[in-house]
Protein backbone atom coordinates (compact mmCIF):
# COMPACT_ATOMS: atom_id res chain seq x y z
CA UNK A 1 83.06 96.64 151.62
CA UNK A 2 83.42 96.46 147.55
CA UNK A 3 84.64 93.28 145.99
CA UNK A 4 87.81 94.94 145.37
CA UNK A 5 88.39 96.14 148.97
CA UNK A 6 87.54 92.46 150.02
CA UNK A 7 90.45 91.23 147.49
CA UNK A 8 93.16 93.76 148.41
CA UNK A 9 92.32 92.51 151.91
CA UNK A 10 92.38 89.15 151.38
CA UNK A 11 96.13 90.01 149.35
CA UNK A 12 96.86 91.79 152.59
CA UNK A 13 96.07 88.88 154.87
CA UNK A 14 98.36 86.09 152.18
CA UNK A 15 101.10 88.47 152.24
CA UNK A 16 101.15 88.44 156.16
CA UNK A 17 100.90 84.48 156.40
CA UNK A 18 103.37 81.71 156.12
CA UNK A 19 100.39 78.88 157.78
CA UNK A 20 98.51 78.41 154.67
CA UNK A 21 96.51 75.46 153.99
CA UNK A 22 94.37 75.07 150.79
CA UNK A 23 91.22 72.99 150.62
CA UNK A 24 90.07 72.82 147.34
CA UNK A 25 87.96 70.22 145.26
CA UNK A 26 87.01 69.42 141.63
CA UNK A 27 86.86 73.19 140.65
CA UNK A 28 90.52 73.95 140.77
CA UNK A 29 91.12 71.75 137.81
CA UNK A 30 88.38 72.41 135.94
CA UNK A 31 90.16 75.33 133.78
CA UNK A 32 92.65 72.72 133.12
CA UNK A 33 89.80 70.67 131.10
CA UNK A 34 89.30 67.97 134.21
CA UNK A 35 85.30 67.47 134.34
CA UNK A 36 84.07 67.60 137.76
CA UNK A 37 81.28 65.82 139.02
CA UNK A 38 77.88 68.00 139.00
CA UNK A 39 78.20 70.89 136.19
CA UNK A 40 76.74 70.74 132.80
CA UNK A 41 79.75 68.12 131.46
CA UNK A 42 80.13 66.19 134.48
CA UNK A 43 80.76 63.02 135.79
CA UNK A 44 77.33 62.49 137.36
CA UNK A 45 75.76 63.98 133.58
CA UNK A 46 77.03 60.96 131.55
CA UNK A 47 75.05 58.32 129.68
CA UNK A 48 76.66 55.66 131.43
CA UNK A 49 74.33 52.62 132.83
CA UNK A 50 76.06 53.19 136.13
CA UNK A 51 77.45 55.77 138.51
CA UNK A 52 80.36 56.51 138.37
CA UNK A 53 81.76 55.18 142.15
CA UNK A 54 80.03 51.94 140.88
CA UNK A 55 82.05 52.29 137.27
CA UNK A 56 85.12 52.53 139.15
CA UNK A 57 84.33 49.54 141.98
CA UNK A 58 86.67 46.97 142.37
CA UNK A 59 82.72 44.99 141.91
CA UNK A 60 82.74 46.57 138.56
CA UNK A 61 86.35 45.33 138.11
CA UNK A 62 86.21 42.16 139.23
CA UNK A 63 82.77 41.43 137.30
CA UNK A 64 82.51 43.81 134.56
CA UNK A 65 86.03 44.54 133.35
CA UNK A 66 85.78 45.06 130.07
CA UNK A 67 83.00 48.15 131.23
CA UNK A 68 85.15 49.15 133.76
CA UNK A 69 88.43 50.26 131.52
CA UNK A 70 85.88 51.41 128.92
CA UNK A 71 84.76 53.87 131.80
CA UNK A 72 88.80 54.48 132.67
CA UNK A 73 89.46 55.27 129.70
CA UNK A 74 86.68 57.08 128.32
CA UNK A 75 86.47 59.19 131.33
CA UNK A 76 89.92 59.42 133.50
CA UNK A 77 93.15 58.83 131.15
CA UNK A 78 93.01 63.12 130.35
CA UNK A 79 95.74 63.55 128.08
CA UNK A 80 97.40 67.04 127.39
CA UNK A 81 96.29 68.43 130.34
CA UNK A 82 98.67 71.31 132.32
CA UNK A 83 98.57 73.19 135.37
CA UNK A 84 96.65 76.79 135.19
CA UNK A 85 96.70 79.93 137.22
CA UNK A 86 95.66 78.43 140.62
CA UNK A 87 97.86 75.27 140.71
CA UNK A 88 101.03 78.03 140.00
CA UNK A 89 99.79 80.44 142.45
CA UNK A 90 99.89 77.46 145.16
CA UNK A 91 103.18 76.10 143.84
CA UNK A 92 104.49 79.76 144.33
CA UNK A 93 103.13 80.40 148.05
CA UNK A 94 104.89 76.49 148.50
CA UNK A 95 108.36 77.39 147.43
CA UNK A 96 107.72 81.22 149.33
CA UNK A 97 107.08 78.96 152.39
CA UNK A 98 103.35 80.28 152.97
CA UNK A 99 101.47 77.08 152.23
CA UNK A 100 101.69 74.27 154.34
CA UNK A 101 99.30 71.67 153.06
CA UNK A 102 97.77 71.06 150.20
CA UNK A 103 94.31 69.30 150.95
CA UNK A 104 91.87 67.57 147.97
CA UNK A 105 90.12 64.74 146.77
CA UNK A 106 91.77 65.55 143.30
CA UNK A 107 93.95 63.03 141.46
CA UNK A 108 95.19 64.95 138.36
CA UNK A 109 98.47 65.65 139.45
CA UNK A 110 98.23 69.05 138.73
CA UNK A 111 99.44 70.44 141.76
CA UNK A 112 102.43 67.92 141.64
CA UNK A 113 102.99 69.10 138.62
CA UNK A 114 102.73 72.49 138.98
């Protein structure tokens, strides 16, 4: 089967659904300029003395504060970030009634927002 057989099948099989649920990680934002965790830019890449579950520890909080906002802020207060293609395409099979759920350990918003 060619890739493009595979994707008019897969648009056969979304068309024919309304018990969608999306599982999706890091990568969906990612065109949206949110790093994720493991490419070139990410998370687990930085010069940072910690990692970054440590970084953002309520240990780190409660006995390195001043590192732990630096990390907060350097890293997790995105500004001007918006929605792309996949967070709309999910937002449209919502309001269509296909997708039931929504499932990610993403906290952008983008989906909400979407």
């Amino acid at each position: 089967m060619t890739y493009e057989e595979k994707i008019e099948k897969l648009r056969e099989i979304i068309a024919g659904s309304d018990n969608i649920v999306f599982f999706g990680g890091a990568g969906v934002s990612t065109e949206s300029g949110i790093p994720d965790f493991r490419s070139e830019d990410g998370l687990y890449r930085q010069k940072y003395k910690y990692p970054p579950e440590f970084m953002l520890s309520h240990t780190c909080y409660a006995t390195m504060p001043e590192e732990f906002f630096r990390y907060y802020k350097d890293k997790l207060l995105v500004t001007g970030i918006k929605p792309n293609k996949a967070h709309y395409k999910l937002a449209q099979w919502e309001k269509e009634g296909k997708l039931k759920a929504v499932i990610t350990q993403n906290i952008d918003g983008l989906h909400q927002m979407a």
